[in-house]
N, C-alpha and C. Protein backbone atom coordinates (compact mmCIF):
# COMPACT_ATOMS: atom_id res chain seq x y z
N UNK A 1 0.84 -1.19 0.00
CA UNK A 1 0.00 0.00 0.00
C UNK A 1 0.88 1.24 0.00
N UNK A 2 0.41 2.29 -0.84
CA UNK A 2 1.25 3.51 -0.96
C UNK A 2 1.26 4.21 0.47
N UNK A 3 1.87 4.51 0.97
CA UNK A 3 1.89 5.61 1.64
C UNK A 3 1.55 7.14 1.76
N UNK A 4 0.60 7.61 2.67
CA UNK A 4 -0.11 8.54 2.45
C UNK A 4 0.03 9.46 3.78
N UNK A 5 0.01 10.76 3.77
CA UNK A 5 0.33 11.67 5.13
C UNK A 5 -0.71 12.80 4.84
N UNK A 6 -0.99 12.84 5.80
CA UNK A 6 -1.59 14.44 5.78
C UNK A 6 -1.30 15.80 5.84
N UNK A 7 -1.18 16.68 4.94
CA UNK A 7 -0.77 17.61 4.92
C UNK A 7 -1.52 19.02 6.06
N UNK A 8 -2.99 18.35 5.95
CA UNK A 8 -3.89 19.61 7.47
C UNK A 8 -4.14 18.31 8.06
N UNK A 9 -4.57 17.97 9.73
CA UNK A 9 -5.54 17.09 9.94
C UNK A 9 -6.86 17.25 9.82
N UNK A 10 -7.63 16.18 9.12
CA UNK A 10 -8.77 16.38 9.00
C UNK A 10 -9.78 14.93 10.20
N UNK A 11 -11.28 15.94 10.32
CA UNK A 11 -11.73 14.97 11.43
C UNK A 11 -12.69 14.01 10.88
N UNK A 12 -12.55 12.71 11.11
CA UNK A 12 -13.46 11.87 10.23
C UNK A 12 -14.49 11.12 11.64
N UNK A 13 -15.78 11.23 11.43
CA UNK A 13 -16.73 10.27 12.37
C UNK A 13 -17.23 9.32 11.56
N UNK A 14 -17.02 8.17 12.36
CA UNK A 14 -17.25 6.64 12.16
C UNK A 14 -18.73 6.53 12.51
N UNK A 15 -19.66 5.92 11.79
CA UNK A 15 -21.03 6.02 12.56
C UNK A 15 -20.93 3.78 12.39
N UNK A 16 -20.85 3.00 13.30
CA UNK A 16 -20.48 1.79 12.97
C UNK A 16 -21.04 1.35 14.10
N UNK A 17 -21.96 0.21 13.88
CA UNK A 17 -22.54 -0.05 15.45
C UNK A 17 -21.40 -1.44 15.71
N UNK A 18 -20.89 -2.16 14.30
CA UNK A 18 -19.76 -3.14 14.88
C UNK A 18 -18.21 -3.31 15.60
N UNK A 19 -17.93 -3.50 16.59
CA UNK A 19 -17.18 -2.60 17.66
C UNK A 19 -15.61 -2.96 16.98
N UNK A 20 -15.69 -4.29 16.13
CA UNK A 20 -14.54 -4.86 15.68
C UNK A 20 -13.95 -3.55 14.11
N UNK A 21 -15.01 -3.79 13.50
CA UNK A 21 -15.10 -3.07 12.42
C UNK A 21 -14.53 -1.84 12.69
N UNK A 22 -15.39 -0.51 13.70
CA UNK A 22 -14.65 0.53 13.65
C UNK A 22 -13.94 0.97 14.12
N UNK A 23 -13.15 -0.41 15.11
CA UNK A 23 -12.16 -0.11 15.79
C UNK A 23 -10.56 -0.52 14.69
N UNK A 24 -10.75 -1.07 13.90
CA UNK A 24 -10.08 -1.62 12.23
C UNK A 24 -9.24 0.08 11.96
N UNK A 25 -10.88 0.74 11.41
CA UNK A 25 -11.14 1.25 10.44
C UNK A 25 -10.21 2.83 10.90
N UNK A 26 -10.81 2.88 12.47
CA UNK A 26 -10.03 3.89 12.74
C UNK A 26 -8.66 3.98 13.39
N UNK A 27 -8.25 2.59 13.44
CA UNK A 27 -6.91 2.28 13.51
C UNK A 27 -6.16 2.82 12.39
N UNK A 28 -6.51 2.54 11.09
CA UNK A 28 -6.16 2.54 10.09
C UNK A 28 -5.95 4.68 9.18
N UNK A 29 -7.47 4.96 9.84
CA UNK A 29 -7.37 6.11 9.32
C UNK A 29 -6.46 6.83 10.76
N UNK A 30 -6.77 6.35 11.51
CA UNK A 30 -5.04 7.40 12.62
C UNK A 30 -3.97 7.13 12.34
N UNK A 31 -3.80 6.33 12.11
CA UNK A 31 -2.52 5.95 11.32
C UNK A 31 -1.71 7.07 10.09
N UNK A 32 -3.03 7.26 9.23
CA UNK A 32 -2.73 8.12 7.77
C UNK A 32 -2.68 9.42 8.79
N UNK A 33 -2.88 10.23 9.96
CA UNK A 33 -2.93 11.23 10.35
C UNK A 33 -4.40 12.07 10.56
N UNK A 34 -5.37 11.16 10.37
CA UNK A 34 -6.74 11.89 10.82
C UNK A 34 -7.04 11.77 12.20
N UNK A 35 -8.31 12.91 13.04
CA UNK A 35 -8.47 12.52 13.97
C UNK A 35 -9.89 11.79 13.61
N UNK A 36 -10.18 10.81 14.55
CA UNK A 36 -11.15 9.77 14.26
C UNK A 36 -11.51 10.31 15.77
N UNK A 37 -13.16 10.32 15.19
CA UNK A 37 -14.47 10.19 16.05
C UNK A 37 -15.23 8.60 16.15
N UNK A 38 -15.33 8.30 17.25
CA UNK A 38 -16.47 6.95 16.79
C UNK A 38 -18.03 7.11 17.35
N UNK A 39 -18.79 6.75 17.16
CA UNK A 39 -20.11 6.54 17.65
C UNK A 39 -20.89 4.98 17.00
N UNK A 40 -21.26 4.40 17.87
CA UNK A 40 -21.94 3.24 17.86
C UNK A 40 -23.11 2.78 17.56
N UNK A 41 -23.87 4.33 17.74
CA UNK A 41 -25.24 3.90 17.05
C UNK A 41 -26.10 5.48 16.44
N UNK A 42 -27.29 5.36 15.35
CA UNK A 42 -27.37 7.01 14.81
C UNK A 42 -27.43 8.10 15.32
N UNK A 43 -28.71 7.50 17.03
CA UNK A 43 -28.30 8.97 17.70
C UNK A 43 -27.59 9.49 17.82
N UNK A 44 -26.57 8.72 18.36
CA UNK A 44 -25.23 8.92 19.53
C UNK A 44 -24.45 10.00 17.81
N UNK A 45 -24.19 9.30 16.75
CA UNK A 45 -23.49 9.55 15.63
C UNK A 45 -24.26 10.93 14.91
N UNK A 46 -25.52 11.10 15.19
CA UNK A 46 -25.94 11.96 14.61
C UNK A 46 -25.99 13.41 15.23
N UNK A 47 -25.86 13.20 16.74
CA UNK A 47 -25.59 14.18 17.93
C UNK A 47 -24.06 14.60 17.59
N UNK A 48 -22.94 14.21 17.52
CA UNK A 48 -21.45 13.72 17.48
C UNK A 48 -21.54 14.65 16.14
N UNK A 49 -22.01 14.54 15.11
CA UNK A 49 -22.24 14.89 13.64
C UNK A 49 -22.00 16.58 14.21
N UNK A 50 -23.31 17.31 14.59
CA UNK A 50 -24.06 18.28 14.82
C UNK A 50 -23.26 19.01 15.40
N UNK A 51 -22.39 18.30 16.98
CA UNK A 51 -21.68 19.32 17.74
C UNK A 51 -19.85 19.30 17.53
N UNK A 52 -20.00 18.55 16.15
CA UNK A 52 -18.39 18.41 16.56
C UNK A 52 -17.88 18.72 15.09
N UNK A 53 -19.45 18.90 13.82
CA UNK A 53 -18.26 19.23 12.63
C UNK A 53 -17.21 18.43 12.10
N UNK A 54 -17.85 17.02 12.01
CA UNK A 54 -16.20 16.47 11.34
C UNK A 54 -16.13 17.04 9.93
N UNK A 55 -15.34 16.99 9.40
CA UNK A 55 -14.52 17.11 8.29
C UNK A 55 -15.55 15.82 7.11
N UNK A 56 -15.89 14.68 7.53
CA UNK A 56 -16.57 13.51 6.92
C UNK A 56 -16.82 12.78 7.72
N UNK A 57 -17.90 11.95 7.20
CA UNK A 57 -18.89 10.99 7.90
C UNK A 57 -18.78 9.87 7.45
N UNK A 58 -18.18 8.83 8.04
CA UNK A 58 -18.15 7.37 7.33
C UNK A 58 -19.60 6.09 7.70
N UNK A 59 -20.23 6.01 7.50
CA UNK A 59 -21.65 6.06 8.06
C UNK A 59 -22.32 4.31 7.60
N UNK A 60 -22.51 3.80 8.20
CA UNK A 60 -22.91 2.41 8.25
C UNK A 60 -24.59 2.58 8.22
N UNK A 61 -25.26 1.20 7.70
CA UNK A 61 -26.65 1.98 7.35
C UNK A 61 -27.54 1.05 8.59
N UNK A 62 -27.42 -0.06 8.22
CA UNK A 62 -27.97 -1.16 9.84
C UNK A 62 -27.11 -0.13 11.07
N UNK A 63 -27.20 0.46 11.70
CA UNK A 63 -27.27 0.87 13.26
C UNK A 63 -28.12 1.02 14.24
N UNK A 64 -28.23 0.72 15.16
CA UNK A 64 -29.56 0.77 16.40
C UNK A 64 -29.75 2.82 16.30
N UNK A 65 -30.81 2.16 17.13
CA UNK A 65 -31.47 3.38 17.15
C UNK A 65 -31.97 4.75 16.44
N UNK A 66 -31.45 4.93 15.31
CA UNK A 66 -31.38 5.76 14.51
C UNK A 66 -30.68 4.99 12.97
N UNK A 67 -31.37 4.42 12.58
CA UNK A 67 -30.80 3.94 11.08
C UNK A 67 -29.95 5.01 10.30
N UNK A 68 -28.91 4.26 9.48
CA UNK A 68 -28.36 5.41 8.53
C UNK A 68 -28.79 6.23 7.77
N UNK A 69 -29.83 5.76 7.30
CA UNK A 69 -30.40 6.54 5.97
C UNK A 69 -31.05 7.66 6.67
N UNK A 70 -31.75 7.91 7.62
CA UNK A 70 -32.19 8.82 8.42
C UNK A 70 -31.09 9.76 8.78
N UNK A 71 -29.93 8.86 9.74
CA UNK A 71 -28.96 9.99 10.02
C UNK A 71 -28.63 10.96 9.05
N UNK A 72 -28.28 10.04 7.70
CA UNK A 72 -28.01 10.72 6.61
C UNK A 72 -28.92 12.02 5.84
N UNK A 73 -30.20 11.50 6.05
CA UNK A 73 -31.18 12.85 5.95
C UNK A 73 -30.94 13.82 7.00
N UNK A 74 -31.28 13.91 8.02
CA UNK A 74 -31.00 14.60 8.48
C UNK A 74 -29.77 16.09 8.85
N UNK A 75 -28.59 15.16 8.33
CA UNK A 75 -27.64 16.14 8.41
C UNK A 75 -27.85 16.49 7.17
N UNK A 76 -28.34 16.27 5.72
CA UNK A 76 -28.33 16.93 4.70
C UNK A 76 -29.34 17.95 4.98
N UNK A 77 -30.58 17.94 5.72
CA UNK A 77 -31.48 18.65 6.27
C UNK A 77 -31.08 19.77 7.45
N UNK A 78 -29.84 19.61 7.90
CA UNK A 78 -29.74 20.60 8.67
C UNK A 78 -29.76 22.16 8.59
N UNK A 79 -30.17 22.94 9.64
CA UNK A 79 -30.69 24.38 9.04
C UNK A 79 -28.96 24.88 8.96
N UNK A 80 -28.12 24.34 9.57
CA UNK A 80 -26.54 24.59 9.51
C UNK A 80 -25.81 24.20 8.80
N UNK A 81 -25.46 24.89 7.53
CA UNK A 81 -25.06 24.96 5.98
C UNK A 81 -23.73 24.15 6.36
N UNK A 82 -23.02 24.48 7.47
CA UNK A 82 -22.14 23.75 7.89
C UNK A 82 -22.16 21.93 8.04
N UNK A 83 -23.19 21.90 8.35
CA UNK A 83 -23.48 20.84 9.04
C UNK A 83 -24.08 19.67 7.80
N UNK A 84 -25.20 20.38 6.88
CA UNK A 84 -25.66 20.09 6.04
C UNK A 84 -24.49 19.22 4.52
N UNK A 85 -23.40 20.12 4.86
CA UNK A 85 -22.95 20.04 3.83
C UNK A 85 -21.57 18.80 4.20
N UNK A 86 -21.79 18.39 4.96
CA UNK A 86 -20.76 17.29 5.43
C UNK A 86 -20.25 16.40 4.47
N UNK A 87 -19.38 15.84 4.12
CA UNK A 87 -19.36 14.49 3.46
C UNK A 87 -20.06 13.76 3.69
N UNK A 88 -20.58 12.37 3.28
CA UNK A 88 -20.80 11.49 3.83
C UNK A 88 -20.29 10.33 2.70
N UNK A 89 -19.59 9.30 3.75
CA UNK A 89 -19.50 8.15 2.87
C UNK A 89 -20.08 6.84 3.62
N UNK A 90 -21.17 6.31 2.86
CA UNK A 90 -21.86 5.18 3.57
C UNK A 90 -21.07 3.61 3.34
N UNK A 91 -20.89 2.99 4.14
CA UNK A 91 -19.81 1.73 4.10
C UNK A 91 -21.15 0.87 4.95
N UNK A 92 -21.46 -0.04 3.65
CA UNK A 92 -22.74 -0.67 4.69
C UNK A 92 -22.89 -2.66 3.72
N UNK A 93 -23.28 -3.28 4.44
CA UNK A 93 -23.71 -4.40 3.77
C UNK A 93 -24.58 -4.54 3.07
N UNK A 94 -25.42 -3.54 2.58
CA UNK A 94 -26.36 -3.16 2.34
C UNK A 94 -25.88 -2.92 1.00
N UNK A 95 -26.04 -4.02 -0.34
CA UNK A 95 -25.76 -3.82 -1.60
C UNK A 95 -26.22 -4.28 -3.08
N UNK A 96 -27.62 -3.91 -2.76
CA UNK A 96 -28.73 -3.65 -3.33
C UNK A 96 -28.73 -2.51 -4.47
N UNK A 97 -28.91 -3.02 -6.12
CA UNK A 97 -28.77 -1.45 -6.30
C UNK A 97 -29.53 -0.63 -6.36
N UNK A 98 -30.84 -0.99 -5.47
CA UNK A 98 -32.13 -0.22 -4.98
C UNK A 98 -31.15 1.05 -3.56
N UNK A 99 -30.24 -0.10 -2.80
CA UNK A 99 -30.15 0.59 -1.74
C UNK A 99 -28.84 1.51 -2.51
N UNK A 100 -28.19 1.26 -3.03
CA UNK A 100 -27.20 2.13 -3.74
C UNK A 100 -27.78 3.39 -4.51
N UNK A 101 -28.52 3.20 -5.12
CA UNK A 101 -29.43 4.64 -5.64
C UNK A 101 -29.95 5.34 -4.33
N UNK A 102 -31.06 4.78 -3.86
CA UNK A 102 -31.08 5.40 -2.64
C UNK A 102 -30.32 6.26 -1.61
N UNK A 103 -29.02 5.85 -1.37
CA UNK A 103 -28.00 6.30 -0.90
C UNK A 103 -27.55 7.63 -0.86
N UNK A 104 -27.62 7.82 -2.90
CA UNK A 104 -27.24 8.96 -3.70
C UNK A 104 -28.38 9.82 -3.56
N UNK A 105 -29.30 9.21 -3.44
CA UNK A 105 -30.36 10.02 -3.45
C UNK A 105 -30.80 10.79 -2.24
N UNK A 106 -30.26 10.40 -1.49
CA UNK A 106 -30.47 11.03 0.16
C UNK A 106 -29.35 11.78 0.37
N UNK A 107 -28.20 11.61 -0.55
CA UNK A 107 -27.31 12.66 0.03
C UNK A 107 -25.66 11.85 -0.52
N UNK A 108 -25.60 10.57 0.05
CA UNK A 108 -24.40 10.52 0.16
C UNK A 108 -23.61 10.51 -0.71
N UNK A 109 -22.57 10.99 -0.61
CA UNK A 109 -21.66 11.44 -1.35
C UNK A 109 -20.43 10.00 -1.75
N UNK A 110 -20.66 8.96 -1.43
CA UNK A 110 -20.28 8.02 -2.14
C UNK A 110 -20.74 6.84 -1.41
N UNK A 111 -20.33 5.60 -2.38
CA UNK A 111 -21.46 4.34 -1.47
C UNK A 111 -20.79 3.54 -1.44
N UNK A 112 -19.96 2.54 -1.01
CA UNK A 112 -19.27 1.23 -0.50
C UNK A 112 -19.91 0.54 -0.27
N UNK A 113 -19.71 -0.90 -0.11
CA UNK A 113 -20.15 -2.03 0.19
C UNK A 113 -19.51 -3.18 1.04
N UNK A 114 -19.78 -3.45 1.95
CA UNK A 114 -19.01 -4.68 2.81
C UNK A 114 -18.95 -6.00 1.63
N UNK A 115 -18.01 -6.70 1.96
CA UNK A 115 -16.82 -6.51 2.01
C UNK A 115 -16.16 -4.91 1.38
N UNK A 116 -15.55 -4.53 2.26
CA UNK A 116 -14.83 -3.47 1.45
C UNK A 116 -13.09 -3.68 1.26
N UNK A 117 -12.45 -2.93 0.40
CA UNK A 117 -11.19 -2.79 0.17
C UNK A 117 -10.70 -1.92 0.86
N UNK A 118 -9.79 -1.50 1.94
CA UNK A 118 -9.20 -0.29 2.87
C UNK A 118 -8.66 0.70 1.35
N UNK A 119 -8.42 0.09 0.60
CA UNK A 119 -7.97 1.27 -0.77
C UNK A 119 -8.78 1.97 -1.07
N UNK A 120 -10.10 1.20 -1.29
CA UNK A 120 -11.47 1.70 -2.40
C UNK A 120 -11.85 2.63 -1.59
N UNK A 121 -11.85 2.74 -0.30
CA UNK A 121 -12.40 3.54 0.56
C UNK A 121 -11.59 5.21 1.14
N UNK A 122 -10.20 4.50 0.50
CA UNK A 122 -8.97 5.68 0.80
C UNK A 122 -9.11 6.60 -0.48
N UNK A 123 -9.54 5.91 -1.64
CA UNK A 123 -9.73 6.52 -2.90
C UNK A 123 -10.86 7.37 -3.05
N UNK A 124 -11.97 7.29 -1.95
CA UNK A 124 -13.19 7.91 -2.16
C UNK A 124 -12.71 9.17 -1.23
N UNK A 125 -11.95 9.00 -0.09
CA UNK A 125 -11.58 10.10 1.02
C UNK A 125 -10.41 10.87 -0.20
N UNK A 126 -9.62 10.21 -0.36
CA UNK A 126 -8.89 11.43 -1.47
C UNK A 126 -9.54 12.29 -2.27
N UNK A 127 -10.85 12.03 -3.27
CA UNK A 127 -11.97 12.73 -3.77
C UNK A 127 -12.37 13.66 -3.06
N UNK A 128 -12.46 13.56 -1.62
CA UNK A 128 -13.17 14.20 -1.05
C UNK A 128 -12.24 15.31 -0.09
N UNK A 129 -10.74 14.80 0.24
CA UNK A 129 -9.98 15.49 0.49
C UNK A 129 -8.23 15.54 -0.41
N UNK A 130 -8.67 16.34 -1.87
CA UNK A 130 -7.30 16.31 -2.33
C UNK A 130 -6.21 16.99 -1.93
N UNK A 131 -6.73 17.89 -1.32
CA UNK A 131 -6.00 19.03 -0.96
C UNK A 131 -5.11 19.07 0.31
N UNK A 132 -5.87 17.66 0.87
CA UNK A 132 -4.55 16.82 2.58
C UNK A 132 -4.24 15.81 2.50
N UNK A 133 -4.34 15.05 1.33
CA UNK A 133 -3.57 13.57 1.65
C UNK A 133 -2.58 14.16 0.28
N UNK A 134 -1.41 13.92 0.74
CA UNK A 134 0.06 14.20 0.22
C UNK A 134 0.66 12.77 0.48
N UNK A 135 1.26 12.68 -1.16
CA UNK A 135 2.33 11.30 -1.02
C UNK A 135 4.15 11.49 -0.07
């Protein structure tokens, strides 16, 4: 795998109710130099969203209490242009290409699928941040 650094830190929230999974995921993105948020389920992730401004949203769609697709409305719905305008990248088992349109259609700004590739997913965050990941 290439090696990748960050040139600003940027803040990424994990919305992942599987404890193995986003503890992986954000091993992986602290590593490259982001700060990683986690939350376990939509409230908790959608509250976390609202008061903390990440930088992007890596967003799982099965979560208790607050499903993704909701979380995901919502912050596109927010009256805080800030807030509204978040990234979002949904990483879900969920790979349907009913639920893949859907996805786009609610907002998110790119769609993954479990199994995922740690690349395919580094390639969608570069899209979304070219301007801080430096080789």
């Amino acid at each position: 795998m290439e090696q990748v650094r960050l040139s600003r830190k940027k803040k990424i929230l994990i919305i992942e109710d599987e404890y193995s999974a986003s503890k992986f995921l954000s091993f992986r993105l602290k590593n490259l130099g982001f700060e990683v948020l986690t939350a376990f389920d939509g409230a908790t992730g959608l509250k976390e969203a609202t008061e903390s401004i990440p930088d992007l949203v890596i967003l799982d769609l099965m979560i208790p209490k607050l499903p993704g697709e909701e979380v995901c409305k919502k912050i596109r719905e927010n009256y805080d242009e800030q807030i509204a305008k978040i990234p979002i990248i949904m990483l879900t088992g969920k790979d349907s290409m009913v639920d893949k349109i859907l996805g786009k259609v609610i907002g998110a700004d790119a769609y993954l699928t479990k199994p995922y590739e740690f690349n395919e997913l580094l390639e969608n965050i570069k899209k979304i941040f070219p301007e801080a990941l430096v080789k």
